[in-house]
Structures are given as C-alpha cells and as structure tokens.
PDB file of N, CA and C in Angstrom:
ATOM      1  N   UNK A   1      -6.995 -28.017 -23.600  1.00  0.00           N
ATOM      2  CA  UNK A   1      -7.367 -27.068 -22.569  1.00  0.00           C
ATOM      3  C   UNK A   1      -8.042 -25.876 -23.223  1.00  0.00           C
ATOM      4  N   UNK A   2      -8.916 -25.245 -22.297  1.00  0.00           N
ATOM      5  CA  UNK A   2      -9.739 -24.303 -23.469  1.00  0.00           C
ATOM      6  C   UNK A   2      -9.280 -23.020 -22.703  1.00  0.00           C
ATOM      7  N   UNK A   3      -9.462 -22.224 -23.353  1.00  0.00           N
ATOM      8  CA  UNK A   3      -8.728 -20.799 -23.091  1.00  0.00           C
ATOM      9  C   UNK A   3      -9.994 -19.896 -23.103  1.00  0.00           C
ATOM     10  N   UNK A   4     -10.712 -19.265 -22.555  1.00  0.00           N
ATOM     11  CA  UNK A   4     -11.871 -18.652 -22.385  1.00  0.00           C
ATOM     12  C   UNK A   4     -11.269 -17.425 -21.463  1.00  0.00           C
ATOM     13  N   UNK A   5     -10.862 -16.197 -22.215  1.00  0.00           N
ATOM     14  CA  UNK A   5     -10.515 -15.385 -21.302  1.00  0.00           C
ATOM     15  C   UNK A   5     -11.567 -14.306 -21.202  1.00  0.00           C
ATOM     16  N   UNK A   6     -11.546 -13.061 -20.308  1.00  0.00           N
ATOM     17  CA  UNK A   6     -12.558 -12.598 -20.473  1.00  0.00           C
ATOM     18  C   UNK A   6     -11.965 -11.270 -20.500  1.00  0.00           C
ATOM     19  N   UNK A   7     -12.273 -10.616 -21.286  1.00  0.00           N
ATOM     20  CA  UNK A   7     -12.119  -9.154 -21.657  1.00  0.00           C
ATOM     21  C   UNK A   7     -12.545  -8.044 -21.004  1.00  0.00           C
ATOM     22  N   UNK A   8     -11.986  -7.276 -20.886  1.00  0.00           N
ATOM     23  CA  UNK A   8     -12.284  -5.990 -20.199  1.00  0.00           C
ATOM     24  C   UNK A   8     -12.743  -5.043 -20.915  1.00  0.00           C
ATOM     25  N   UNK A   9     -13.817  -4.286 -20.416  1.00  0.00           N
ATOM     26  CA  UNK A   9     -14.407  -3.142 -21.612  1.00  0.00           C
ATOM     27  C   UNK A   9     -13.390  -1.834 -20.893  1.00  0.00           C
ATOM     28  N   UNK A  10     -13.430  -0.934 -21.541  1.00  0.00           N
ATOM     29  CA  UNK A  10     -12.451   0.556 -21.230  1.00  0.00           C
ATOM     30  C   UNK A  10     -12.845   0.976 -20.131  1.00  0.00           C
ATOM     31  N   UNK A  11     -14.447   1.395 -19.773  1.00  0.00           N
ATOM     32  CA  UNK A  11     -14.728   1.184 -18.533  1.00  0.00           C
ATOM     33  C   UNK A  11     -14.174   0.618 -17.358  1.00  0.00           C
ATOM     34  N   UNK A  12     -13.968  -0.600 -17.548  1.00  0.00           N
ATOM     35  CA  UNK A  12     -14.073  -1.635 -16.748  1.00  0.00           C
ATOM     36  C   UNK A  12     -12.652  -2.060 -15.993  1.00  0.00           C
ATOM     37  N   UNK A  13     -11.701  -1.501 -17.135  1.00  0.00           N
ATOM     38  CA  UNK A  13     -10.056  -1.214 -17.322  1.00  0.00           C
ATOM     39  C   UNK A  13      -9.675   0.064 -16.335  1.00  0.00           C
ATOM     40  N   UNK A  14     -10.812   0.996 -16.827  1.00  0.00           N
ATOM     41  CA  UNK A  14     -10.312   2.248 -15.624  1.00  0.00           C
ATOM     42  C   UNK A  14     -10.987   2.233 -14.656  1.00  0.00           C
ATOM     43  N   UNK A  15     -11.448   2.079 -13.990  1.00  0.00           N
ATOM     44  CA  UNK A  15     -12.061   1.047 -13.073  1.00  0.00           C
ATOM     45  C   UNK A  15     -11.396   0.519 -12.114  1.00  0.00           C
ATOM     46  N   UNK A  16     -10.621  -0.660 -12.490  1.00  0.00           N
ATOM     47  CA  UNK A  16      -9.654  -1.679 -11.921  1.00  0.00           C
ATOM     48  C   UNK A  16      -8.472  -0.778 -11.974  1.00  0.00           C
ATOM     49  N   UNK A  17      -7.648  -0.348 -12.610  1.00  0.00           N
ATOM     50  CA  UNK A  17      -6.386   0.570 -12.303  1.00  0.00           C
ATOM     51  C   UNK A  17      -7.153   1.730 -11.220  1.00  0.00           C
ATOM     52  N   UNK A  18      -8.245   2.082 -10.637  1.00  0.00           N
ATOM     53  CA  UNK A  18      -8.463   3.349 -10.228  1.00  0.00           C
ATOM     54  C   UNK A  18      -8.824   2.588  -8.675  1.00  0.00           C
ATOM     55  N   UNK A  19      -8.629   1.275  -8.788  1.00  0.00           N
ATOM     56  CA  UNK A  19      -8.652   0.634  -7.493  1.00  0.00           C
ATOM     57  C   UNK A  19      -7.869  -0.071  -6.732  1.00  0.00           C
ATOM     58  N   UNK A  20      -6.642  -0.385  -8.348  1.00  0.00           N
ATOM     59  CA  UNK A  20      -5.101  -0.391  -7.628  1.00  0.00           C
ATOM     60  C   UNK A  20      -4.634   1.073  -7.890  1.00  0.00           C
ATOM     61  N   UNK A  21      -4.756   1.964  -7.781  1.00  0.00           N
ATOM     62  CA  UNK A  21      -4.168   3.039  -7.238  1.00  0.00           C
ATOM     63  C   UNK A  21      -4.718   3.401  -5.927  1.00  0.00           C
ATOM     64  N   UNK A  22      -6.116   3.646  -5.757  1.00  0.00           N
ATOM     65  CA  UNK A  22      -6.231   3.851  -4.375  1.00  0.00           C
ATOM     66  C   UNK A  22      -5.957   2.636  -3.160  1.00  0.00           C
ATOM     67  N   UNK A  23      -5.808   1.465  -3.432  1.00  0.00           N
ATOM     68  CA  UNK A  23      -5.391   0.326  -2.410  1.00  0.00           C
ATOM     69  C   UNK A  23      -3.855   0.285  -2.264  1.00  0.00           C
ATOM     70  N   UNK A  24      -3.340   0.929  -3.220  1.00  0.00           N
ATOM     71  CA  UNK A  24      -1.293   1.384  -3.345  1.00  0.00           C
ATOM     72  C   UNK A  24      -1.580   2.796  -2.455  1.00  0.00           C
ATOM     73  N   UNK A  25      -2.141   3.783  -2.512  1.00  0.00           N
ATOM     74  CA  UNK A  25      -1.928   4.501  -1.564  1.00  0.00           C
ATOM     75  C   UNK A  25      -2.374   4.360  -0.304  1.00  0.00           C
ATOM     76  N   UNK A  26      -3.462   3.508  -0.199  1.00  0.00           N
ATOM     77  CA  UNK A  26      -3.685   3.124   1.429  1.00  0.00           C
ATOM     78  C   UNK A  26      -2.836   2.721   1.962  1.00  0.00           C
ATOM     79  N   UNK A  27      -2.366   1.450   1.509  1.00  0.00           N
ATOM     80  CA  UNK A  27      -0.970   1.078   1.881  1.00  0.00           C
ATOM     81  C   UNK A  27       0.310   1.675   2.149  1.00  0.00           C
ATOM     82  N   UNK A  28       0.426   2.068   1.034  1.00  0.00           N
ATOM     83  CA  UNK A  28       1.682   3.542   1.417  1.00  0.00           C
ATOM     84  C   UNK A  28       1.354   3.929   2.881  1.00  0.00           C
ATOM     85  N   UNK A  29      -0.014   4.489   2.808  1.00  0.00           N
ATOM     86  CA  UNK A  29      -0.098   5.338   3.760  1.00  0.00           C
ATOM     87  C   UNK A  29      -0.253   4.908   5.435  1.00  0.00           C
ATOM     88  N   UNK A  30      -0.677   3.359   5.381  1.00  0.00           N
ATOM     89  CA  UNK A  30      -0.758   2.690   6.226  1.00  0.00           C
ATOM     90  C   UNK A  30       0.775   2.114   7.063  1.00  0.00           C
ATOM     91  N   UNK A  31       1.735   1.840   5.876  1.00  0.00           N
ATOM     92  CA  UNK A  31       3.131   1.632   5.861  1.00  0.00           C
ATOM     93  C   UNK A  31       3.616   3.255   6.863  1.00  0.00           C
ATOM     94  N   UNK A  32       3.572   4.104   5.921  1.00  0.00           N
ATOM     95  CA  UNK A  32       3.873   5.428   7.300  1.00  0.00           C
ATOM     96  C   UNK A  32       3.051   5.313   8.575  1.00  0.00           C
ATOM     97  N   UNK A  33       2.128   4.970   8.370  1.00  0.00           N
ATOM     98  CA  UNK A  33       1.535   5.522   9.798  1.00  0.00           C
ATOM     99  C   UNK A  33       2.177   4.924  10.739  1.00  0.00           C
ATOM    100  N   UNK A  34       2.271   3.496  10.174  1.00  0.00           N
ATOM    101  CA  UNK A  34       3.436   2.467  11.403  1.00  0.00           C
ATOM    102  C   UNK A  34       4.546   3.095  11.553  1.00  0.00           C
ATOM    103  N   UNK A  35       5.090   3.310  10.632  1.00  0.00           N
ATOM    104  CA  UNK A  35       6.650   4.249  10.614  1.00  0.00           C
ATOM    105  C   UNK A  35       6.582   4.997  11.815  1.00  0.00           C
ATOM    106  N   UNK A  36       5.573   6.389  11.722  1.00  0.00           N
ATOM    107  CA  UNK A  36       5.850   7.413  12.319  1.00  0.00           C
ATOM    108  C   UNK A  36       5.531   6.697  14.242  1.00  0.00           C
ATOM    109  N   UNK A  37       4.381   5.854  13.665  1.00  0.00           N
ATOM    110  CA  UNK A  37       3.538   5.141  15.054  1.00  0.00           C
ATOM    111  C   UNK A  37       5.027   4.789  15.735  1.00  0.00           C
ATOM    112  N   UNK A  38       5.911   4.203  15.419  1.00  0.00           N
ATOM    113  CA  UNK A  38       7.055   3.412  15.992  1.00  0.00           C
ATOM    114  C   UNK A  38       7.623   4.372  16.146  1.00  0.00           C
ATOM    115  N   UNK A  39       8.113   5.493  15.825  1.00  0.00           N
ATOM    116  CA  UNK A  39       9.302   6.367  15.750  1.00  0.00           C
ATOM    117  C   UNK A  39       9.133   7.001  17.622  1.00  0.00           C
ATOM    118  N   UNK A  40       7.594   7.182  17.479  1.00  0.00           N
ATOM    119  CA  UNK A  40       6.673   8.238  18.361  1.00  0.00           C
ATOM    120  C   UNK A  40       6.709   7.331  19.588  1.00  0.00           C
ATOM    121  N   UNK A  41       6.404   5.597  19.153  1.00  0.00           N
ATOM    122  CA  UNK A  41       6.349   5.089  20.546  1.00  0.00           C
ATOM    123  C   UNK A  41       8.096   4.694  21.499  1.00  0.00           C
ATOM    124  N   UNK A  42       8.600   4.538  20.296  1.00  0.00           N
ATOM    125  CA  UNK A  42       9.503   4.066  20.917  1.00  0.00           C
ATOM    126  C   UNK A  42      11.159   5.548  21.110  1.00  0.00           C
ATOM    127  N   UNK A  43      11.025   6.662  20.858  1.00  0.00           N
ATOM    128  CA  UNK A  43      11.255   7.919  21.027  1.00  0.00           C
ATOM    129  C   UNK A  43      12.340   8.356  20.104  1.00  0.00           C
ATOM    130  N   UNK A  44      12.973   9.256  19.940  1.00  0.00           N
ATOM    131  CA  UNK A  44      14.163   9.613  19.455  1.00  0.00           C
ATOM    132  C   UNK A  44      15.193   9.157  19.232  1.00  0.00           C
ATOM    133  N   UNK A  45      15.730   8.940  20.849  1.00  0.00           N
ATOM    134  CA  UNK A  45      17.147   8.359  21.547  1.00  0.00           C
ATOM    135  C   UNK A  45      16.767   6.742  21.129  1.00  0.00           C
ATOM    136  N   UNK A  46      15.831   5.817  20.443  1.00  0.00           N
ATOM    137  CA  UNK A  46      16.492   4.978  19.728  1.00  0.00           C
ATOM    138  C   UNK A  46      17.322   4.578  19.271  1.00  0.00           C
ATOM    139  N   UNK A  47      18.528   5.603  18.378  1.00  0.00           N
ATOM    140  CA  UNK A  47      19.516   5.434  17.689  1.00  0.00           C
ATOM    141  C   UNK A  47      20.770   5.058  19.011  1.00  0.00           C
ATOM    142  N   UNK A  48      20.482   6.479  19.879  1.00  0.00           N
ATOM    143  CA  UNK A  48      21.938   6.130  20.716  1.00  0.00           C
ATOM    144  C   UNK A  48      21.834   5.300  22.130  1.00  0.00           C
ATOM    145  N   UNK A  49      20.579   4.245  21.683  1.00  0.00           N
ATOM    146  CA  UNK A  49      20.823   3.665  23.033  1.00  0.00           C
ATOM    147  C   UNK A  49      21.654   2.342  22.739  1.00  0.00           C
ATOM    148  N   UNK A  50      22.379   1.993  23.886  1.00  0.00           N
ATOM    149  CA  UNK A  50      23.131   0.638  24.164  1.00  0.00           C
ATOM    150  C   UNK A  50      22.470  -0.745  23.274  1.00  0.00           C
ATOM    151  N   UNK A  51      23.051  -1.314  22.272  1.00  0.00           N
ATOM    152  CA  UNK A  51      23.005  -2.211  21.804  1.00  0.00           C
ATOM    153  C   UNK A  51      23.109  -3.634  22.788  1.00  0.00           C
TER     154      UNK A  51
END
C-alpha cells in the first residue's frame, strides 16, 4: 500500500485551524440561539408545569 501523504505548508496549517475555529464558534453560537429560541418560545413556567 503506498502512503502518499500530503503536507501542509505553515500557511496552509493556519489557515485550516483559523477555519475550525470560526466553524466551532458558529456552532456554539448556533447551539445558543436554539437554546435561547426554545426558552423564548416555549416560556418560563416550563419548569413548573404538570408533567
């Protein structure tokens, strides 16, 4: 089996980490928005209503 990997130049390295950091905070931030989206639609008194 041949092993042909391909290397990253330093560039190319910060780069790719600078695009999983901003796609980790979209997410994050996408993850809250649902959060708060649900909190807002479905109201407060969530907690103490009848199971």
């Amino acid at each position: 089996m041949n092993n042909d990997r391909v290397t990253l130049t330093d560039k190319q390295r910060k780069a790719q980490r600078s695009r999983s950091i901003a796609l980790a905070v979209a997410l994050a931030a996408f993850v809250i928005i649902v959060y708060v989206g649900t909190w807002a639609k479905l109201g407060v008194n969530i907690l103490s209503r009848p199971m």
